[in-house]
Protein backbone atom coordinates (compact mmCIF):
# COMPACT_ATOMS: atom_id res chain seq x y z
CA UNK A 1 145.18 134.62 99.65
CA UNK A 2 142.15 133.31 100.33
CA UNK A 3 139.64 134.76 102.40
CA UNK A 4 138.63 132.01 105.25
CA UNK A 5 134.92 132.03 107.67
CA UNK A 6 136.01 132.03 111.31
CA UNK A 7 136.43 127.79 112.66
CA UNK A 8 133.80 126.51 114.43
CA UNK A 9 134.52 127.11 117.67
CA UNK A 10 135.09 130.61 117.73
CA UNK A 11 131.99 131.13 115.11
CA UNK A 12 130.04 130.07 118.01
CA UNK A 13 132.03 132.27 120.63
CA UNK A 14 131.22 135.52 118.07
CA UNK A 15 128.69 134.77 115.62
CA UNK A 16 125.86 134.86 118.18
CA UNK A 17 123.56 136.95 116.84
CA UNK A 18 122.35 137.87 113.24
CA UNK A 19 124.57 141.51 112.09
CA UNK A 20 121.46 142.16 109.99
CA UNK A 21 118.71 141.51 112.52
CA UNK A 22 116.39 143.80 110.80
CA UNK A 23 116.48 143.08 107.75
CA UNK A 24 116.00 138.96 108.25
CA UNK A 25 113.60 137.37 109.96
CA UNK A 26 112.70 134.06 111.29
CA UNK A 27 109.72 131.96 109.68
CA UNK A 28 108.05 128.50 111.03
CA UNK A 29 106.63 125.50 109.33
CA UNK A 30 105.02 122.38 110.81
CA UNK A 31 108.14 120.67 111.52
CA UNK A 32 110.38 123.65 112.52
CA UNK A 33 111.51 126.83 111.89
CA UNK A 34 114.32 128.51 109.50
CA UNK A 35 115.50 132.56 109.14
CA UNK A 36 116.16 134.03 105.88
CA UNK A 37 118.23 137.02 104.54
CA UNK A 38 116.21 139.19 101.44
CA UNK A 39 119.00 140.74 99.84
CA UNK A 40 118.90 144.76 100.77
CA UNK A 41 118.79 145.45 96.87
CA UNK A 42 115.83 143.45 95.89
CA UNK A 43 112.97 145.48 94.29
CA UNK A 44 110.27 143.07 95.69
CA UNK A 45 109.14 141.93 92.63
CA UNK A 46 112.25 140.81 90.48
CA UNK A 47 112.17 136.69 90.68
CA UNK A 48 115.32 135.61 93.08
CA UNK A 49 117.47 133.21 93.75
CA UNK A 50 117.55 130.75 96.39
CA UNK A 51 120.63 129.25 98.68
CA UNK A 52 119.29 127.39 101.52
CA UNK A 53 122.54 126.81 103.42
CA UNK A 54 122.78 124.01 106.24
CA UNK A 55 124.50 125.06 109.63
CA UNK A 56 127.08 123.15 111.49
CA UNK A 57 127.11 120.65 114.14
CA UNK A 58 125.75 122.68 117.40
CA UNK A 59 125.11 125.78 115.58
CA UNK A 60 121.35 127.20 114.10
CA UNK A 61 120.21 129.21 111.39
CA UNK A 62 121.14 132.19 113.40
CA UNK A 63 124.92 131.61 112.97
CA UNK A 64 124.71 131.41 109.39
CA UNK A 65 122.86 134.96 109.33
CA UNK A 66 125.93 136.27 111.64
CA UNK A 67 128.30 135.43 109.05
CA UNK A 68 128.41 139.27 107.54
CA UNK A 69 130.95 138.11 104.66
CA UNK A 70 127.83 136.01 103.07
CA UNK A 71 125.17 138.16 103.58
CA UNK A 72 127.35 140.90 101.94
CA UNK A 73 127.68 138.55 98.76
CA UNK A 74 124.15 138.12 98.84
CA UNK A 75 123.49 141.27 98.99
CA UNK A 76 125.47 142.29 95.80
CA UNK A 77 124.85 139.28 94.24
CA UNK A 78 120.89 139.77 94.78
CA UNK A 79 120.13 135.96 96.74
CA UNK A 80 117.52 135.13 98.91
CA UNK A 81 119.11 133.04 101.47
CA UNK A 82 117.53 130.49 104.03
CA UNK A 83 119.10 128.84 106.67
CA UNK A 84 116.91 126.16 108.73
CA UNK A 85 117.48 125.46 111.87
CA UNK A 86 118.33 121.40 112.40
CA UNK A 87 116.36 119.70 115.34
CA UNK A 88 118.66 119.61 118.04
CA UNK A 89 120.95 121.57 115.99
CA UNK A 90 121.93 118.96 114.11
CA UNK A 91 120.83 116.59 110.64
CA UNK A 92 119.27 113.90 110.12
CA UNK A 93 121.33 113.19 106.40
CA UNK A 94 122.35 109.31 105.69
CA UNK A 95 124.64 107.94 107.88
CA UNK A 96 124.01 110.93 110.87
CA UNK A 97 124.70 109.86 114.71
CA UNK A 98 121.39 108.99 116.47
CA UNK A 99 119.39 110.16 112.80
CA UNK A 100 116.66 107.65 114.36
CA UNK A 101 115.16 109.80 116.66
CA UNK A 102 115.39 113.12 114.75
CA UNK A 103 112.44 114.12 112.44
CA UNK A 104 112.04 113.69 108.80
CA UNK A 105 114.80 116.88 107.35
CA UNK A 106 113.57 115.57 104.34
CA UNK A 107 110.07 116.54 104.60
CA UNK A 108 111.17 119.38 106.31
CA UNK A 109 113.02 121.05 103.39
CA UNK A 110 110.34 120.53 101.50
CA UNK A 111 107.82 122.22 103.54
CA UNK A 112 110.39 125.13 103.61
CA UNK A 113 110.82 125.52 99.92
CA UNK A 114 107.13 125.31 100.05
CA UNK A 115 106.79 128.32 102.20
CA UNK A 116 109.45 130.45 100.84
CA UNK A 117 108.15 129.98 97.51
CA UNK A 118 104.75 131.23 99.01
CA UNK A 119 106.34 134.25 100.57
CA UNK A 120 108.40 135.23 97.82
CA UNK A 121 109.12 135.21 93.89
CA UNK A 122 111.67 132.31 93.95
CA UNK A 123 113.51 131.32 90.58
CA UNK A 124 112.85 127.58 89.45
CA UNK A 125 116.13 127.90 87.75
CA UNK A 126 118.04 129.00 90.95
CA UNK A 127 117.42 127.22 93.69
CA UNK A 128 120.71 126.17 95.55
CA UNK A 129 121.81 124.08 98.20
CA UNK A 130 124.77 124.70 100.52
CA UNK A 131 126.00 123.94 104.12
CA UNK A 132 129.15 123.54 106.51
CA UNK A 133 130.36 120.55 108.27
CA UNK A 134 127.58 118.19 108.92
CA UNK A 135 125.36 120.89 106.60
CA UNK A 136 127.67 120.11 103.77
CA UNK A 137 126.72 116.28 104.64
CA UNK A 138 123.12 117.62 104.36
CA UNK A 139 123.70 118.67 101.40
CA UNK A 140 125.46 115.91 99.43
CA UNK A 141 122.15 113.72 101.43
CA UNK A 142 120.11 116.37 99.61
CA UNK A 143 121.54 116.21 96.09
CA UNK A 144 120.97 112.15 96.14
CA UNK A 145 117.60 111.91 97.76
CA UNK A 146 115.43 115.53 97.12
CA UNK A 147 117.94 116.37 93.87
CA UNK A 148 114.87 117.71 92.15
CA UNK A 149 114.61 119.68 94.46
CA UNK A 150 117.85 122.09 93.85
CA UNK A 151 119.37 122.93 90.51
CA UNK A 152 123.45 123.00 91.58
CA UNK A 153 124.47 121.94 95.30
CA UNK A 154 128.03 123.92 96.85
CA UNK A 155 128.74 121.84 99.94
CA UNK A 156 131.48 123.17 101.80
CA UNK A 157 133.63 120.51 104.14
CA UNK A 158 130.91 117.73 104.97
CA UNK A 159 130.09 114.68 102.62
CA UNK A 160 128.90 111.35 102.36
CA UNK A 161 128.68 109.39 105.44
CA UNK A 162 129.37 105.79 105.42
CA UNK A 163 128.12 103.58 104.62
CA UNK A 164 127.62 105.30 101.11
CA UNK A 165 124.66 105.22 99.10
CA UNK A 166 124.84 102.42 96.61
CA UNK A 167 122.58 104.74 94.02
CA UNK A 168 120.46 107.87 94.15
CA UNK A 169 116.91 108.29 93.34
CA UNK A 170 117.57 111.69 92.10
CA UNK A 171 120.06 110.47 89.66
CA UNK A 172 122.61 113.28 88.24
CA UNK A 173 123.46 116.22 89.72
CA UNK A 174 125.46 119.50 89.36
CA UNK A 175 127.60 119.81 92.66
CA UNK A 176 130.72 122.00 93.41
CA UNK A 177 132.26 120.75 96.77
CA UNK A 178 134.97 122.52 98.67
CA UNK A 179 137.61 120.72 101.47
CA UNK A 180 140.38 121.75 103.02
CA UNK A 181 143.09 118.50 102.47
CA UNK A 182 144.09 119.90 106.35
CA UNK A 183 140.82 119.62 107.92
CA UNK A 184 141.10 116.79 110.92
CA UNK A 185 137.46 117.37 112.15
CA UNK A 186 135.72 116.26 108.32
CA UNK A 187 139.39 114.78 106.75
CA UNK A 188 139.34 114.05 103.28
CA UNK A 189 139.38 110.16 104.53
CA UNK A 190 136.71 110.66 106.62
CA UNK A 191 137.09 108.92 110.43
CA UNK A 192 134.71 107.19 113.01
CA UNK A 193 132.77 108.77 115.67
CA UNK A 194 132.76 107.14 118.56
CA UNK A 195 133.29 103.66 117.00
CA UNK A 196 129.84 103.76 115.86
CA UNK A 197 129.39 105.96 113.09
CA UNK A 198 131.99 107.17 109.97
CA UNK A 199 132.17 110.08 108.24
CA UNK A 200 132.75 108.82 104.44
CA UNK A 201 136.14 109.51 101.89
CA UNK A 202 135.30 112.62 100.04
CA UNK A 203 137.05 111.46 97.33
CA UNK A 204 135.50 107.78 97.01
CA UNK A 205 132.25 110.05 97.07
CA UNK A 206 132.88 112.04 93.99
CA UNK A 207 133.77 109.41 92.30
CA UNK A 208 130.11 107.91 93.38
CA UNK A 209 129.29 111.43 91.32
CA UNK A 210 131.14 110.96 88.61
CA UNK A 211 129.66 107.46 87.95
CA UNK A 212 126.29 109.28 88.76
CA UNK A 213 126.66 111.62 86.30
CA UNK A 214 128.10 109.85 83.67
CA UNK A 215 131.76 111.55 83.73
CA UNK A 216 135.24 110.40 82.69
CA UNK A 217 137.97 109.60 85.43
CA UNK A 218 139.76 112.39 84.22
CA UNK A 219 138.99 115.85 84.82
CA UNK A 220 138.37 117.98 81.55
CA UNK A 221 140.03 121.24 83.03
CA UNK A 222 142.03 121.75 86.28
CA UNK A 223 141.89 125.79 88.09
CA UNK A 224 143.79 127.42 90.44
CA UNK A 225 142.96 130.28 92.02
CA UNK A 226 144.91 131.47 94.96
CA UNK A 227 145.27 128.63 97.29
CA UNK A 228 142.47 126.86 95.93
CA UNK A 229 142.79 124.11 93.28
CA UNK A 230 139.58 122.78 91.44
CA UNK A 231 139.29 119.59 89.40
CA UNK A 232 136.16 120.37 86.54
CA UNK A 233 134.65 117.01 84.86
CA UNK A 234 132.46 118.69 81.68
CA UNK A 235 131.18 116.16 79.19
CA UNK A 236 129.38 113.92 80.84
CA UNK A 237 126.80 112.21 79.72
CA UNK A 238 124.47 113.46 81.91
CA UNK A 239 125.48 117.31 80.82
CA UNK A 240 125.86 118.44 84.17
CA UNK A 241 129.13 119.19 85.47
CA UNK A 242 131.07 118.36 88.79
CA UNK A 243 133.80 120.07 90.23
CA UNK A 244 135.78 119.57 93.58
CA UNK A 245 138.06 122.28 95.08
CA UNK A 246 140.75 121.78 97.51
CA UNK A 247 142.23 123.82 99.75
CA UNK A 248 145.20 123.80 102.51
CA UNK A 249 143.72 124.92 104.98
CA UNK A 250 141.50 123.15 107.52
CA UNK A 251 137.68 123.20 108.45
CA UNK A 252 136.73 126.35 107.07
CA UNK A 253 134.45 127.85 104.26
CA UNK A 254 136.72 129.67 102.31
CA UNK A 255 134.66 132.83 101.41
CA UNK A 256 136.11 134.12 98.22
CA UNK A 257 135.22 130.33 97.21
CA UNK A 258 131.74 130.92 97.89
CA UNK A 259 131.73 134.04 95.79
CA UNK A 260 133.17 131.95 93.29
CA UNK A 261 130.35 129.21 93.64
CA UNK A 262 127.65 131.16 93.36
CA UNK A 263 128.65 132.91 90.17
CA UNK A 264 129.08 129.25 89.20
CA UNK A 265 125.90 128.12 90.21
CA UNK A 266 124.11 130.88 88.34
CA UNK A 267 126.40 129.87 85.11
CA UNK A 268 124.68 126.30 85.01
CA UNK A 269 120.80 127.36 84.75
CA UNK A 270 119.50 125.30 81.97
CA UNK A 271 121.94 122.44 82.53
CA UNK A 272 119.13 120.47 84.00
């Protein structure tokens, strides 16, 4: 069975406070500020991974560190992790409500890579983007505008917004998305807020990624693990690979999924 991260609203009620406050730490950059988790068996000089991971609507960085389960699987699996705090706790990604008159997210991920790579001995080969919710929206915004950024993007229950992007500048990516095919806040269909704005179709958006990337229609291999079923597209011409993983369940980051996607994110360095 798998493992399932509290839903939102009682993450808020009990994730309040970082479980590891002294071991991570808050940083600031011109535009904002962002925590991050050094995992507990780094030997401070060893060259580490990154996962910047995007909070939820309402939440902050602060949440994310409160979630024990992944800074335990950072710990073991030795990953620096960041987690930004959004300006009004929320993102400005394509398609966000009221995205106007937030500030540039995209200049401020920069200007945190920037600073983390200053502070510590960051990978070039592992640097990953996650997020929940409206972080996982973050994060597919991420993979088609600052792509060049990351080197594999795990979004977890957020996507596209409409209207979609027509094209990305950063052209292919590698991308493992998660969704649970009960979720009514994100549904797989997406739905409008408040008549105004839509959340997009998840799966009208990986096909965007498959044309992106140069895939087949087909999947080359189909998983499943427990209560989660992945669809793999390998062979594209792009060489990067694409999978998305469905679940039953409903807005939730499956956890033993994230174990899953890191070891999968640190099986495509070099597919760039």
């Amino acid at each position: 069975m798998i493992r399932l991260l509290l839903s939102l609203p009682l993450a808020l009620l009990l994730l309040t406070a970082p479980a590891r406050a002294a071991e991570d730490a808050s940083f600031a950059v011109e535009a904002g500020t962002y925590r991050a988790h050094v995992p507990a068996s780094w030997d401070g000089s060893t060259p580490l991974p990154l996962l910047i991971f995007f909070h939820g609507f309402g939440q902050t960085g602060e949440v994310v560190m409160g979630n024990t389960e992944l800074m335990t699987l950072a710990d073991e699996e030795g990953v620096l992790v960041i987690a930004p705090d959004g300006q009004e706790k929320r993102w400005a990604h394509q398609g966000a409500p009221l995205r106007e008159r937030l500030r540039d997210d995209d200049a401020f991920v920069r200007s945190i890579l920037a600073d983390a790579k200053q502070r510590w001995p960051v990978d070039p080969a592992r640097i990953w983007a996650s997020g929940f919710s409206i972080g996982g929206s973050m994060t597919w915004h991420q993979a088609c505008f600052q792509g060049d950024l990351f080197t594999a993007f795990l979004p977890v229950a957020g996507a596209f917004w409409r209207p979609h992007p027509e094209s990305c500048p950063s052209g292919p990516v590698t991308l493992m998305h998660v969704h649970g095919t009960g979720d009514t806040v994100v549904p797989m269909q997406g739905r409008p807020i408040r008549e105004v704005y839509h959340q997009g179709d998840v799966l009208k958006g990986m096909a965007f990624w498959r044309a992106q990337n140069g895939c087949p229609a087909d999947p080359a291999e189909v998983t499943e693990t427990g209560d989660l079923r992945c669809e793999i597209w390998r062979g594209c011409t792009s060489g990067r690979e694409l999978q998305l993983c469905l679940h039953p369940g409903g807005h939730i980051i499956p956890m033993d999924h994230m174990a899953r996607a890191i070891a999968w994110a640190q099986s495509q360095t070099g597919s760039r």
